[in-house]
Protein backbone atom coordinates (compact mmCIF):
# COMPACT_ATOMS: atom_id res chain seq x y z
CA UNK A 1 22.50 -0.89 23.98
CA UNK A 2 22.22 -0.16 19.92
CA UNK A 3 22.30 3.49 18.52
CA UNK A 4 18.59 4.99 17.82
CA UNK A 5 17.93 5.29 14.08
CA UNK A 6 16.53 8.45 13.31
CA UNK A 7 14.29 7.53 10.75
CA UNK A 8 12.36 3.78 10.76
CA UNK A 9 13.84 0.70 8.57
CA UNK A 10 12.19 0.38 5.51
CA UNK A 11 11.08 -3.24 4.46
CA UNK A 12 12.52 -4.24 0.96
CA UNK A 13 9.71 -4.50 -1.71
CA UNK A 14 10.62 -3.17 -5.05
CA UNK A 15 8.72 -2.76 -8.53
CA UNK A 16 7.75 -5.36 -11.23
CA UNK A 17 5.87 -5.70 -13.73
CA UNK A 18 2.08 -7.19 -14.35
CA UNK A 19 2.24 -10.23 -16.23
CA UNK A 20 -1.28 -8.93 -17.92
CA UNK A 21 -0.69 -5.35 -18.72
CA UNK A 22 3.18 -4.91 -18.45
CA UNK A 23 2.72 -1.96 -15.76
CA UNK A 24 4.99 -1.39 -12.88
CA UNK A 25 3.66 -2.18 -9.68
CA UNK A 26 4.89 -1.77 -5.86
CA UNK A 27 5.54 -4.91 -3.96
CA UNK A 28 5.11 -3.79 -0.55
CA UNK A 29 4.69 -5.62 2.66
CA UNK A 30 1.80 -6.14 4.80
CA UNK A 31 1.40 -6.54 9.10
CA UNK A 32 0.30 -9.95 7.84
CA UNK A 33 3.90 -11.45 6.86
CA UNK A 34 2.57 -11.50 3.16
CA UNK A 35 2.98 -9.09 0.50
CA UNK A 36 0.96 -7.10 -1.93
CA UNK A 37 1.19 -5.61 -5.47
CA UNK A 38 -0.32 -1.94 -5.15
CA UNK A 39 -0.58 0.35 -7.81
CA UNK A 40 2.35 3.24 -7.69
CA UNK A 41 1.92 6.61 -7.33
CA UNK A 42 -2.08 6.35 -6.83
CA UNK A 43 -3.36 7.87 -3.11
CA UNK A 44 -6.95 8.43 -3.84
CA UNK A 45 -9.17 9.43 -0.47
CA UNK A 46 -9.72 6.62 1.48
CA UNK A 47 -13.59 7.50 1.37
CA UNK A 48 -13.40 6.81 -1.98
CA UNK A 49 -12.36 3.81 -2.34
CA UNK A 50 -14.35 0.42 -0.51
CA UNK A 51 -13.26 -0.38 3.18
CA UNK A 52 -11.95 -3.89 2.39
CA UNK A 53 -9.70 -2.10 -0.54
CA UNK A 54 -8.37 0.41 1.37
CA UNK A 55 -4.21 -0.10 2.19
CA UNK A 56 -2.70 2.41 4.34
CA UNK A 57 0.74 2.83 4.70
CA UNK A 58 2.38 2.57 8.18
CA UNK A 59 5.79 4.22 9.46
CA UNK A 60 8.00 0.91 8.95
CA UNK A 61 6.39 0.80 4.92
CA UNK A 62 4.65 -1.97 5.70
CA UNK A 63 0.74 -1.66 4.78
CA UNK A 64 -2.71 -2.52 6.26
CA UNK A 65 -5.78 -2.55 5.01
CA UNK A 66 -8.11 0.58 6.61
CA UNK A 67 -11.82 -0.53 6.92
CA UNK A 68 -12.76 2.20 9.33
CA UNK A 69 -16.30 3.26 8.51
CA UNK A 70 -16.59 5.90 8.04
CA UNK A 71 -12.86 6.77 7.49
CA UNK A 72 -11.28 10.57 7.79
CA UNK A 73 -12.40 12.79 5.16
CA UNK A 74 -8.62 13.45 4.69
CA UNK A 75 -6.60 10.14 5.02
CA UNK A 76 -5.25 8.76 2.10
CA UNK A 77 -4.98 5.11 0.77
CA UNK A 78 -3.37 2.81 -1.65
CA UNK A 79 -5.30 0.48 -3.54
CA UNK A 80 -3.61 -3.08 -5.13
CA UNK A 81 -2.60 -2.74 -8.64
CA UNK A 82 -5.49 -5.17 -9.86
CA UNK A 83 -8.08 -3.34 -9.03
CA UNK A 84 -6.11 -0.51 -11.59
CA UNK A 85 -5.12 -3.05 -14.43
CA UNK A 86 -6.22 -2.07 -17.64
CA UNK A 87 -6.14 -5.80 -19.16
């Protein structure tokens, strides 16, 4: 039997930069196997934003997108950096 970790594994992503604006941008993985570039430090309402652009972060820090309609006036999302690019 393995020891319990008290807190779950993190996936490794990291930071890099947008080859069109030169912004940082989170690499984070998805339930999918794949990753995406979101934008950091962004967590707009998830009403806010449309249901196929909505990435919500799960436990292990992998992310999924949220297309419940209509979503919880209070849950927060991520959206992918390219919807954010200024160039």
């Amino acid at each position: 039997m393995g020891v319990l970790e008290e807190r779950p594994r993190r996936l490794g992503g990291g930071q890099s930069r947008c080859p069109y604006c030169g912004l940082l941008q989170d690499r984070v993985a998805t339930l999918a196997q794949d990753w995406v570039l979101l934008e950091p430090g962004m967590n707009p309402l998830a009403h806010t934003v449309p249901a196929e652009h909505r990435w919500i972060e799960l436990s292990d820090g992998r992310v999924t997108v949220y297309g419940v309609c209509p979503p919880d006036q209070f849950q927060r999302c991520r959206i992918e950096h390219r919807l954010a690019c200024p160039a």
